[in-house]
N, C-alpha and C. Protein backbone atom coordinates (compact mmCIF):
# COMPACT_ATOMS: atom_id res chain seq x y z
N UNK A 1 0.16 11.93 -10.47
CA UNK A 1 -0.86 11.50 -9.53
C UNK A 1 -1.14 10.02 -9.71
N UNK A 2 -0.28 9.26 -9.83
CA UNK A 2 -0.34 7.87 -9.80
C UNK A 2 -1.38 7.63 -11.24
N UNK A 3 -2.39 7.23 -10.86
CA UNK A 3 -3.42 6.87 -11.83
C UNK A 3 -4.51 7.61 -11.98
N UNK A 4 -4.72 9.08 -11.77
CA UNK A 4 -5.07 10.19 -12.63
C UNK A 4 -4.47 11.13 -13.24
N UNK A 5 -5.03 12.02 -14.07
CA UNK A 5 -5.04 12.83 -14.78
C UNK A 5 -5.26 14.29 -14.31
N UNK A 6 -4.71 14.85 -14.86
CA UNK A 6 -5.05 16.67 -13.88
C UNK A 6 -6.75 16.46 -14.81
N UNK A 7 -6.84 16.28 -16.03
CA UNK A 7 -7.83 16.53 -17.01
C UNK A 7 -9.15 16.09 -16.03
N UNK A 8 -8.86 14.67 -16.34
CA UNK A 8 -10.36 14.07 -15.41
C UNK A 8 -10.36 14.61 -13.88
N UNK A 9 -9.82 14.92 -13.25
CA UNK A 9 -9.61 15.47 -12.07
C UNK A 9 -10.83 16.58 -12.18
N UNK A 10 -10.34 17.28 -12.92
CA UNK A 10 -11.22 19.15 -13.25
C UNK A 10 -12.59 18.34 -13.61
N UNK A 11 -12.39 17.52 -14.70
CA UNK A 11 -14.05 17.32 -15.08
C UNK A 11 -14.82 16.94 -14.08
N UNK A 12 -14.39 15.54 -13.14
CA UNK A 12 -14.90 15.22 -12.37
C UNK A 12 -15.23 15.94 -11.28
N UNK A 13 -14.29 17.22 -10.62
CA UNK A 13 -14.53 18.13 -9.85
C UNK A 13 -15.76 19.32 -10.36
N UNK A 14 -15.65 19.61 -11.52
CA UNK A 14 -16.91 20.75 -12.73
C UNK A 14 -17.87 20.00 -12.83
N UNK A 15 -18.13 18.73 -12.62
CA UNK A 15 -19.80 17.52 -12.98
C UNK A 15 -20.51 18.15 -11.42
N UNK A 16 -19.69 18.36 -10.58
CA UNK A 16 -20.51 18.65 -9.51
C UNK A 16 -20.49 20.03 -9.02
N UNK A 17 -19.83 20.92 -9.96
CA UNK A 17 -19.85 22.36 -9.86
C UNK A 17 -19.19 23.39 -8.74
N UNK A 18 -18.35 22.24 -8.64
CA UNK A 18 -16.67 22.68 -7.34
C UNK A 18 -15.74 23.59 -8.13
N UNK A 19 -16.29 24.49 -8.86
CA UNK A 19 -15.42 25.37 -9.51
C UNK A 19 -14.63 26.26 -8.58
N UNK A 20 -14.74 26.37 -7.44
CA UNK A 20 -13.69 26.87 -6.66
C UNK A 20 -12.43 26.04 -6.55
N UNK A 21 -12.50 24.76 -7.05
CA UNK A 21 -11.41 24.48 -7.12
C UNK A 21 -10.50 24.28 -8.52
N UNK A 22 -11.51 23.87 -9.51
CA UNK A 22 -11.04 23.53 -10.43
C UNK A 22 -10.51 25.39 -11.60
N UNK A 23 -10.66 26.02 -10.48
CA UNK A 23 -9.94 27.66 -11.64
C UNK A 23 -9.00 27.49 -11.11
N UNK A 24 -8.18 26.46 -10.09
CA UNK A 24 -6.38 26.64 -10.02
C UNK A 24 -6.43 25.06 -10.54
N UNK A 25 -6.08 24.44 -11.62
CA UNK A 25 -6.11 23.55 -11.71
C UNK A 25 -4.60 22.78 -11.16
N UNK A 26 -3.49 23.39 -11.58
CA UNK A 26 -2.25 22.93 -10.66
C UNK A 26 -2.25 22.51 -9.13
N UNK A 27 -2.97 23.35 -8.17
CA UNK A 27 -3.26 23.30 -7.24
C UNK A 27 -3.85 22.35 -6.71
N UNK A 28 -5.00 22.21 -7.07
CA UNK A 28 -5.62 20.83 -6.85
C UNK A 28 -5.60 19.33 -7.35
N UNK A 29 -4.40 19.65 -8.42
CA UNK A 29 -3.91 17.93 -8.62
C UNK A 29 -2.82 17.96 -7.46
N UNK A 30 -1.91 19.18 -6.64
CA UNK A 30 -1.16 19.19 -5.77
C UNK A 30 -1.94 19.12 -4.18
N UNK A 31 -2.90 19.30 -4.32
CA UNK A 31 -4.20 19.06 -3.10
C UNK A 31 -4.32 17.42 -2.80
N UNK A 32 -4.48 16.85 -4.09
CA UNK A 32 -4.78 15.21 -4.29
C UNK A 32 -3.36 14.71 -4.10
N UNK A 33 -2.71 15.68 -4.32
CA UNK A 33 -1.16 14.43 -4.21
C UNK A 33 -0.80 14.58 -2.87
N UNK A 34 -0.95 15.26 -2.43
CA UNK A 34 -0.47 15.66 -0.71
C UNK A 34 -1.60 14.92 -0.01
N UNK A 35 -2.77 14.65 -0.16
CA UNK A 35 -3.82 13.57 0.84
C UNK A 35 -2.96 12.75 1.53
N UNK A 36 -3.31 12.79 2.51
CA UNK A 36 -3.03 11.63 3.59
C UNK A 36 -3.16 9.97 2.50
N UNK A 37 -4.85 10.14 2.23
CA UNK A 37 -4.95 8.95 1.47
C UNK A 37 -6.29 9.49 0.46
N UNK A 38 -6.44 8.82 -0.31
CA UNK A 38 -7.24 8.84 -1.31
C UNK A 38 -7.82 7.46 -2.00
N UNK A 39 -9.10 7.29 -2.67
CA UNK A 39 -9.45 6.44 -3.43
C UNK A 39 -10.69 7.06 -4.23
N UNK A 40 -10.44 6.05 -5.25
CA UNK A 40 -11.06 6.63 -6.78
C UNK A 40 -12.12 4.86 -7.15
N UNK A 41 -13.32 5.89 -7.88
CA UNK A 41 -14.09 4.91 -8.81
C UNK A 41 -13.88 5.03 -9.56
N UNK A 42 -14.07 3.61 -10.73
CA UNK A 42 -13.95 3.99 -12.30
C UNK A 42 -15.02 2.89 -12.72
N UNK A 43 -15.85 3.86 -13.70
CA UNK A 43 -16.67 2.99 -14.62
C UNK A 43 -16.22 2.87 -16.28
N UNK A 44 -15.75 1.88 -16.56
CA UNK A 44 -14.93 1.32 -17.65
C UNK A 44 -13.88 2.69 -18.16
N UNK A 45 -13.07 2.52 -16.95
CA UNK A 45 -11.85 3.05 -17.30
C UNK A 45 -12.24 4.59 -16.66
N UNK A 46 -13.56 5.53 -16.66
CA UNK A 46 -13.84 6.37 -16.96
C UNK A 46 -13.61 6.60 -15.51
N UNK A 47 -13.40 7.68 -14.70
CA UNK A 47 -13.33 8.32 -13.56
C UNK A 47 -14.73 8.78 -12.97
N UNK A 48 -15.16 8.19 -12.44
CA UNK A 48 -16.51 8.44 -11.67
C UNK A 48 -16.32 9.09 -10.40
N UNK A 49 -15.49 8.99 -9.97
CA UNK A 49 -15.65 9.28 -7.98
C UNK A 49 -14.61 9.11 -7.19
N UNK A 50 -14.25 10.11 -6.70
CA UNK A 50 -12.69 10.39 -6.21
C UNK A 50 -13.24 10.55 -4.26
N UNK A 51 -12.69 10.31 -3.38
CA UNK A 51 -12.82 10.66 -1.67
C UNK A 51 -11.55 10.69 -1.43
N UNK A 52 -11.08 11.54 -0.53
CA UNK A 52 -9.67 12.02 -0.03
C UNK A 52 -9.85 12.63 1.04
N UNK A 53 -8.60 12.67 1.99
CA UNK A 53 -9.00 12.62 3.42
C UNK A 53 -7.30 13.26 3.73
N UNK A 54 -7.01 13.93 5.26
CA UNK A 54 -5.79 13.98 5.49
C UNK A 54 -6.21 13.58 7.05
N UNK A 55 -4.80 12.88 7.41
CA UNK A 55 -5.01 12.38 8.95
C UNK A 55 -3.36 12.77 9.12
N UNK A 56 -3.66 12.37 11.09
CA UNK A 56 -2.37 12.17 11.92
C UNK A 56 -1.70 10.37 12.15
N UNK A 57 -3.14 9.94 11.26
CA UNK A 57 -3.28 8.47 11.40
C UNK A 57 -3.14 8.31 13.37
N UNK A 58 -3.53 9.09 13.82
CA UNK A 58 -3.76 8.44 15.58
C UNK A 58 -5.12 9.48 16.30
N UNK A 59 -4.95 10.47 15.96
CA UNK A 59 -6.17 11.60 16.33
C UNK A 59 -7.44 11.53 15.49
N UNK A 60 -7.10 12.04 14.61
CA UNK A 60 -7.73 12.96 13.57
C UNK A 60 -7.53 12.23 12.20
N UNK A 61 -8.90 12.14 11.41
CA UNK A 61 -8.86 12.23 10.24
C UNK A 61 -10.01 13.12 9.45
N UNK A 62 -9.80 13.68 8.75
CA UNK A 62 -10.40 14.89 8.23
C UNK A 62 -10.73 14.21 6.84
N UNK A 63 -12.22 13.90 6.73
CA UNK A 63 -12.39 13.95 4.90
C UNK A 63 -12.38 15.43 4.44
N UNK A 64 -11.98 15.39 3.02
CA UNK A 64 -12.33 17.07 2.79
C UNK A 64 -12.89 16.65 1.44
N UNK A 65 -12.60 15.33 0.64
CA UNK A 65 -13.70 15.60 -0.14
C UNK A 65 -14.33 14.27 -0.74
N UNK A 66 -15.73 14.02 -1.41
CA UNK A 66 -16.23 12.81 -0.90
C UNK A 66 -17.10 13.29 -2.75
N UNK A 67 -16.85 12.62 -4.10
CA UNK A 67 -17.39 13.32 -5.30
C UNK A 67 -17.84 12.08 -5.99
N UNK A 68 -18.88 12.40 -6.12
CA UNK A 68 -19.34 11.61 -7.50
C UNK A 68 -20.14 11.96 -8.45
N UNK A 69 -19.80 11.33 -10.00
CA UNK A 69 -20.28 12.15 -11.13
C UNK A 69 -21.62 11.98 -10.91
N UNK A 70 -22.41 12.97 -11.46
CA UNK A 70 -24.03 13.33 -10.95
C UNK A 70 -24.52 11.71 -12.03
N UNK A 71 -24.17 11.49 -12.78
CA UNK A 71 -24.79 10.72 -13.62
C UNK A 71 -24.59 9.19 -13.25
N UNK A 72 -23.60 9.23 -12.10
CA UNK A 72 -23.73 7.60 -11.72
C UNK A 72 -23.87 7.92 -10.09
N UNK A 73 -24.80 8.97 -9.79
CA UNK A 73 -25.01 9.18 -7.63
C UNK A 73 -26.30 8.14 -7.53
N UNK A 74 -26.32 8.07 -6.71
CA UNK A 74 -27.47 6.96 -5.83
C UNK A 74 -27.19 5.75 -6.15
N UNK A 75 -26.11 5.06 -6.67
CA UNK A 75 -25.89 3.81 -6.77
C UNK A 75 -24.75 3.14 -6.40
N UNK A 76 -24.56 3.55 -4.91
CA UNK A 76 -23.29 3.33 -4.01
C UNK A 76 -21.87 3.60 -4.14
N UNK A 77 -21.61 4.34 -5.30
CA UNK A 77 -20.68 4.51 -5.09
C UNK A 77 -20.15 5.45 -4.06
N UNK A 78 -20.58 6.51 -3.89
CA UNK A 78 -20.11 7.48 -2.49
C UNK A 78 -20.15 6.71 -1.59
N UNK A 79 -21.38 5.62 -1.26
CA UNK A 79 -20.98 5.01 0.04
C UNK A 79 -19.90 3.79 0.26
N UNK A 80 -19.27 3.36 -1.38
CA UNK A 80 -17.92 2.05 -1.09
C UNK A 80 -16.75 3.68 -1.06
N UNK A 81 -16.95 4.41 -1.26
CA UNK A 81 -16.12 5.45 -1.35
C UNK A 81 -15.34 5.76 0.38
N UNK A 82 -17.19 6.34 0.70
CA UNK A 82 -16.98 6.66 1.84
C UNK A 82 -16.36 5.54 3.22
N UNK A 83 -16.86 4.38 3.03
CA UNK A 83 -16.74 2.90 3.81
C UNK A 83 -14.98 3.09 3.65
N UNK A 84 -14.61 3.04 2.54
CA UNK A 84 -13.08 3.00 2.08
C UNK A 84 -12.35 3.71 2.88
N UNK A 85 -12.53 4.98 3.35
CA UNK A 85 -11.74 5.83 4.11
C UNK A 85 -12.30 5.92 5.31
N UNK A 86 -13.70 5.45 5.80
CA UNK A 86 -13.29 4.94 6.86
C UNK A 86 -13.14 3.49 7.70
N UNK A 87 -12.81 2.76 6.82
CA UNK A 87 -12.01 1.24 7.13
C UNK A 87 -10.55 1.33 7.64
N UNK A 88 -10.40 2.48 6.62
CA UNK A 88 -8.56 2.50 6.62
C UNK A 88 -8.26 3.77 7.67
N UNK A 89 -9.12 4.56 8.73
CA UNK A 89 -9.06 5.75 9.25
C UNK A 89 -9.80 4.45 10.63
N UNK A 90 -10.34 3.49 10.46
CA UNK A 90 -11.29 2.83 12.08
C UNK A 90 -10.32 3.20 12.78
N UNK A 91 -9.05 2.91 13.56
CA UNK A 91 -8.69 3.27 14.61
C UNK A 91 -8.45 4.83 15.15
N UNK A 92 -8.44 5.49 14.58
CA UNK A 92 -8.60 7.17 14.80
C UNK A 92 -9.25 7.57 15.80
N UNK A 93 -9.47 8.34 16.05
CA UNK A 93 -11.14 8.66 17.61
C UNK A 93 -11.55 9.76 16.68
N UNK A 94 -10.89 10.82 16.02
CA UNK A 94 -12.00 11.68 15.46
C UNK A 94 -12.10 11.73 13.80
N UNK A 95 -13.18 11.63 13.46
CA UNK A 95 -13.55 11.56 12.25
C UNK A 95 -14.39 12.06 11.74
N UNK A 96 -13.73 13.34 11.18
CA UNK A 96 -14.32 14.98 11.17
C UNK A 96 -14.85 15.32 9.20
N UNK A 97 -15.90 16.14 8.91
CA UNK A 97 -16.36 16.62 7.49
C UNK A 97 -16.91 17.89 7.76
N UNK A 98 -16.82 18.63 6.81
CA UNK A 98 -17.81 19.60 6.55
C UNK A 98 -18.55 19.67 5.76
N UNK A 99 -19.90 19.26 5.46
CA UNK A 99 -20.91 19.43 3.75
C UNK A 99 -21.41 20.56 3.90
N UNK A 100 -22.05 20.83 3.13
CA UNK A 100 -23.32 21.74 2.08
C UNK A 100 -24.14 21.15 2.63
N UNK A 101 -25.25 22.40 2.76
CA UNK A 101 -26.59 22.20 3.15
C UNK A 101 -27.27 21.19 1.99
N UNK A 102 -26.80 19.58 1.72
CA UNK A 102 -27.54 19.04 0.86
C UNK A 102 -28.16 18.00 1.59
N UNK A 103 -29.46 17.70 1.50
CA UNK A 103 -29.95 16.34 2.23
C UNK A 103 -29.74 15.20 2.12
N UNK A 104 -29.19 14.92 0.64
CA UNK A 104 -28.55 13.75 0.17
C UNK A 104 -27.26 13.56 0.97
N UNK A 105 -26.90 14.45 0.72
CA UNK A 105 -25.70 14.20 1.52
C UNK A 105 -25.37 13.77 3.28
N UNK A 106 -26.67 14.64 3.84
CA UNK A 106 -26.40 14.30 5.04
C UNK A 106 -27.51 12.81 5.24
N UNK A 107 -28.01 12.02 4.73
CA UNK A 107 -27.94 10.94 4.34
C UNK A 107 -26.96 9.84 4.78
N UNK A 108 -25.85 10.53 3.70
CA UNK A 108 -25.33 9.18 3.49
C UNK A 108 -24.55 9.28 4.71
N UNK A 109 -23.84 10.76 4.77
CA UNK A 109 -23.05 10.82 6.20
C UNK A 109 -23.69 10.07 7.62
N UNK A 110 -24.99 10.38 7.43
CA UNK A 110 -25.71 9.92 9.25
C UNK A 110 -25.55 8.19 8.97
N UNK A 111 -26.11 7.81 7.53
CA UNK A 111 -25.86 6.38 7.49
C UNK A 111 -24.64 5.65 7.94
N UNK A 112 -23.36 6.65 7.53
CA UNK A 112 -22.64 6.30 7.97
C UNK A 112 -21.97 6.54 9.51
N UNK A 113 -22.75 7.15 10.11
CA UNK A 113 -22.01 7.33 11.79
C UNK A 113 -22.39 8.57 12.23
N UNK A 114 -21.90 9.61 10.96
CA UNK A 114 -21.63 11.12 11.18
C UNK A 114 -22.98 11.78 12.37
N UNK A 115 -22.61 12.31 12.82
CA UNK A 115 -23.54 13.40 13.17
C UNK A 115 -23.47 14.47 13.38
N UNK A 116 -24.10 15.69 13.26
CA UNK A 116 -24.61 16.98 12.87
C UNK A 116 -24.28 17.47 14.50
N UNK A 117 -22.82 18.12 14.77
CA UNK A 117 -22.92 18.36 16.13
C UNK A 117 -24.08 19.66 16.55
N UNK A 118 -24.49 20.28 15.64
CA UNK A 118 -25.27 20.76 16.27
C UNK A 118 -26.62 20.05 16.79
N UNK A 119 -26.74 18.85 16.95
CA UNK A 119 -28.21 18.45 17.09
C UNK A 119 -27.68 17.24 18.55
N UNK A 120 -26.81 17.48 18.87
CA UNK A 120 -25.87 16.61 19.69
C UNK A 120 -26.90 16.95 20.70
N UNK A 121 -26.89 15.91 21.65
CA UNK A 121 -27.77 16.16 23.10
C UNK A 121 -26.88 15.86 24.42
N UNK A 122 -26.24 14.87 23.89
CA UNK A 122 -25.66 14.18 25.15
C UNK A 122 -24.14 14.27 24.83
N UNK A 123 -23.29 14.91 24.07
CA UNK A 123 -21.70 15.02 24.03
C UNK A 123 -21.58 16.31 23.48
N UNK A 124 -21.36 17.43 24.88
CA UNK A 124 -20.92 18.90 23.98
C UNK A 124 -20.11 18.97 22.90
N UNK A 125 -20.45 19.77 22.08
CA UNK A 125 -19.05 20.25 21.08
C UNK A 125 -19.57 20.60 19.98
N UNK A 126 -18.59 21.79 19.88
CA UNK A 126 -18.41 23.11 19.04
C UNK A 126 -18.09 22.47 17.54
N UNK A 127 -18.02 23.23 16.40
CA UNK A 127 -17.52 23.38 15.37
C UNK A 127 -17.11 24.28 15.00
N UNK A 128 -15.60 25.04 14.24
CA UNK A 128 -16.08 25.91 13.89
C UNK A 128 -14.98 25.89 12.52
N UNK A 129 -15.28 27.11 11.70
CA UNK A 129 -14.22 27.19 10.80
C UNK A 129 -14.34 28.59 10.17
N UNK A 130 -13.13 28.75 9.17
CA UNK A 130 -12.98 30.24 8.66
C UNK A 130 -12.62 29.51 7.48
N UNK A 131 -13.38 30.37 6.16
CA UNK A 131 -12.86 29.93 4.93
C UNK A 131 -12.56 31.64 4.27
N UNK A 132 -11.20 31.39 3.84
CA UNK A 132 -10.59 32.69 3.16
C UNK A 132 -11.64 32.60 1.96
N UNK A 133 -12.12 34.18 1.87
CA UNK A 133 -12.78 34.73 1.19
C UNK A 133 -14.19 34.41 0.96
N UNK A 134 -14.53 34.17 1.88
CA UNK A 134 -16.13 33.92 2.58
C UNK A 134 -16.25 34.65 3.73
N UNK A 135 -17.97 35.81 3.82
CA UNK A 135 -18.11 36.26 4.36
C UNK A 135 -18.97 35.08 5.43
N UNK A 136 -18.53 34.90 6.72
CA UNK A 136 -18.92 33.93 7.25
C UNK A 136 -20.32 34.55 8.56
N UNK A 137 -20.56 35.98 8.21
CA UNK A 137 -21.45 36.38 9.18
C UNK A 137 -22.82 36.44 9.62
C-alpha cells in the first residue's frame, strides 16, 4: 500500500470503532489499494487520518471513507482531508457519501457543499442503498 501499513490501517480504522471492517483485515488493505484515490494525514510520522473515494473520474465520485483518530478530530484535519478529494474529484457532477447519524459529521459535510437529500426542496432525488447483512427495515 505504498506508504501504509495493514497494522496502522486496523488501528486507525478500531480508534473510531469501524470494526466491521477491520475483522477482515486483508480485505481492507485490498479495499485501500483498489480506491480510485486516496490521501492520508500524519502527525510525526504517526497515521492520523486516511479519506478514500472511488470515481469514473467524469460522473461520479463516491467517498466511502473520510477517518480521523478521535484524539487529533476538530482540528482540520478531516476538513484538508475532505477539501483533498474534492479538489482532485471538482470536475465530476456527482459527489456522493453516506454517514452515520453523527452531527459532527454532518457539519463538516454541509460545510463542505454536501446536502442531506432528504431535506432537498428544490432538486428531487432519491437515495437509496442495501448493505449485506443489515436489516434495513
Amino acid at each position: 500500500m505504498d506508504d501504509l501499513t495493514a497494522g496502522e490501517v486496523v488501528a486507525l480504522y478500531d480508534s473510531v470503532g469501524w470494526t466491521a471492517y477491520t475483522s477482515d483485515p486483508p480485505r481492507l488493505v485490498d479495499a485501500i489499494e483498489r480506491s480510485t484515490y486516496r490521501v492520508t494525514a500524519r502527525d510525526d510520522g504517526e497515521l492520523v487520518g486516511l479519506a478514500r473515494g472511488l470515481s469514473d473520474d467524469f460522473s461520479i465520485f463516491y467517498l466511502q471513507d473520510i477517518i480521523v483518530r478521535p484524539d487529533v478530530q476538530q482540528q482540520g484535519v478531516g476538513r484538508t482531508l475532505l477539501e483533498s478529494c474534492l479538489n482532485r474529484f471538482e470536475h465530476v457532477r456527482q459527489r456522493v457519501l453516506l454517514t452515520d447519524d453523527e452531527e459532527r459529521q454532518h457539519r463538516l459535510y454541509r460545510a463542505a457543499g454536501y446536502r442531506d437529500v432528504a431535506t432537498l426542496d428544490n432538486y428531487r432525488l432519491h437515495a437509496f442503498v442495501n448493505i449485506r447483512g443489515v436489516d434495513l427495515s
